[in-house]
Protein backbone atom coordinates (compact mmCIF):
# COMPACT_ATOMS: atom_id res chain seq x y z
CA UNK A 1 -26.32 -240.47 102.16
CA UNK A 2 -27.95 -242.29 99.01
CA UNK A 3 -29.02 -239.72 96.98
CA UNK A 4 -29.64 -235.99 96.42
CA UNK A 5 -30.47 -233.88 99.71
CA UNK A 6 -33.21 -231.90 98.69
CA UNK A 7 -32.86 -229.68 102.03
CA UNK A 8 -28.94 -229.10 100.88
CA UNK A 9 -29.50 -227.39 97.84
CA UNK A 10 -30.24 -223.67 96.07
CA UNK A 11 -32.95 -223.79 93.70
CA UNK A 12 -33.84 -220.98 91.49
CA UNK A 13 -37.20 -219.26 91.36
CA UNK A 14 -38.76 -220.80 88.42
CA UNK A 15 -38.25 -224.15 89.82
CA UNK A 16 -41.14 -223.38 91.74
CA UNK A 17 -44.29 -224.29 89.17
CA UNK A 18 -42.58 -227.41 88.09
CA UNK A 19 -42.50 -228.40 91.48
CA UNK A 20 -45.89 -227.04 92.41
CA UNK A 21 -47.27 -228.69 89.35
CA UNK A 22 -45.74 -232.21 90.56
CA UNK A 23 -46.88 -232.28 93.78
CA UNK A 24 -50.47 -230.99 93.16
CA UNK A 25 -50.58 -234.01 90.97
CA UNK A 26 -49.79 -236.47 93.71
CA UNK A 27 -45.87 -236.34 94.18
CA UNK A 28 -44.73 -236.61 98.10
CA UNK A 29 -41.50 -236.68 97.93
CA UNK A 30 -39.94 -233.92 97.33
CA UNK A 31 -36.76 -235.98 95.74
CA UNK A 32 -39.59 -237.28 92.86
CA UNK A 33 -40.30 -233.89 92.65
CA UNK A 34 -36.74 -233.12 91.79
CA UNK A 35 -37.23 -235.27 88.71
CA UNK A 36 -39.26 -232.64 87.17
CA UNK A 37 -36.59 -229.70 87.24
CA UNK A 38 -33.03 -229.50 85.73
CA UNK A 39 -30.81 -230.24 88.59
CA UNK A 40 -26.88 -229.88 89.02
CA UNK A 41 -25.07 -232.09 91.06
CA UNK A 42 -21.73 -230.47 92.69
CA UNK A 43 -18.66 -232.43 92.55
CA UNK A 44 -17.18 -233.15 96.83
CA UNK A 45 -14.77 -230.19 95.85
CA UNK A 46 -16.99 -227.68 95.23
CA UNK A 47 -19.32 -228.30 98.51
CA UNK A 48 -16.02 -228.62 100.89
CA UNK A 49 -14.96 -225.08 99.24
CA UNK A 50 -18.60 -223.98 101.11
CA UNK A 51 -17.91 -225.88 104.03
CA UNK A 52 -14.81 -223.89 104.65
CA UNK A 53 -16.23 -220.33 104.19
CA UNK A 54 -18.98 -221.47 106.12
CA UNK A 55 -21.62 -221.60 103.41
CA UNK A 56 -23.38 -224.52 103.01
CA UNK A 57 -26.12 -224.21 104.70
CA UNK A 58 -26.96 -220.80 104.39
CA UNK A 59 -30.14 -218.72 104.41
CA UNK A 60 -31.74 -216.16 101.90
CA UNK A 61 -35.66 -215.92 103.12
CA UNK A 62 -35.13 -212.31 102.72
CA UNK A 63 -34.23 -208.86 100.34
CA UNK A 64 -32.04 -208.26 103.17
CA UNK A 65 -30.63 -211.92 103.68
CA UNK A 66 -30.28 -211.73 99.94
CA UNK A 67 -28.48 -208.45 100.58
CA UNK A 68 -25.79 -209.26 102.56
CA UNK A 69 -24.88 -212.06 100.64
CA UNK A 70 -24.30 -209.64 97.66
CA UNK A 71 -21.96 -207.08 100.14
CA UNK A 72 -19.85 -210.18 101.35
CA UNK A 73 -19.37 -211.74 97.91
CA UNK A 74 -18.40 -208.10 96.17
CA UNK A 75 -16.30 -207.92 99.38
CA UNK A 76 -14.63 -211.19 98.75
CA UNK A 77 -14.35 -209.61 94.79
CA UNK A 78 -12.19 -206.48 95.75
């Protein structure tokens, strides 16, 4: 890989008009767009912790998707 991978990554809601704003002024690529947000890099340790709970690629398109994230991570908590 040579650079971010902007399809591997959690952005958070207000990320959205920056990026909006970018590519209704003529950005195509959504890794230009990235230039106009704050972004985090994770370090290979933190992504292979996902890997191994089966996280990293993981969906939440929905209050109930977003849901049962919240019930296993308060399970993992207890």
């Amino acid at each position: 890989m040579h650079g971010p991978e902007p399809l591997c990554a959690c952005y958070r809601t207000d990320a959205a008009g920056a990026l909006r704003a970018a590519f209704e002024s003529g950005v195509r690529k959504v890794t230009q767009g990235l230039q106009h947000v704050t972004t985090e890099v994770l370090d290979e340790a933190d992504w292979n912790d996902l890997i191994a709970q089966g996280r990293l690629f993981w969906n939440m398109n929905t209050a109930a998707d977003y849901e049962e994230a919240r019930r296993i991570l308060e399970a993992e908590r207890t």
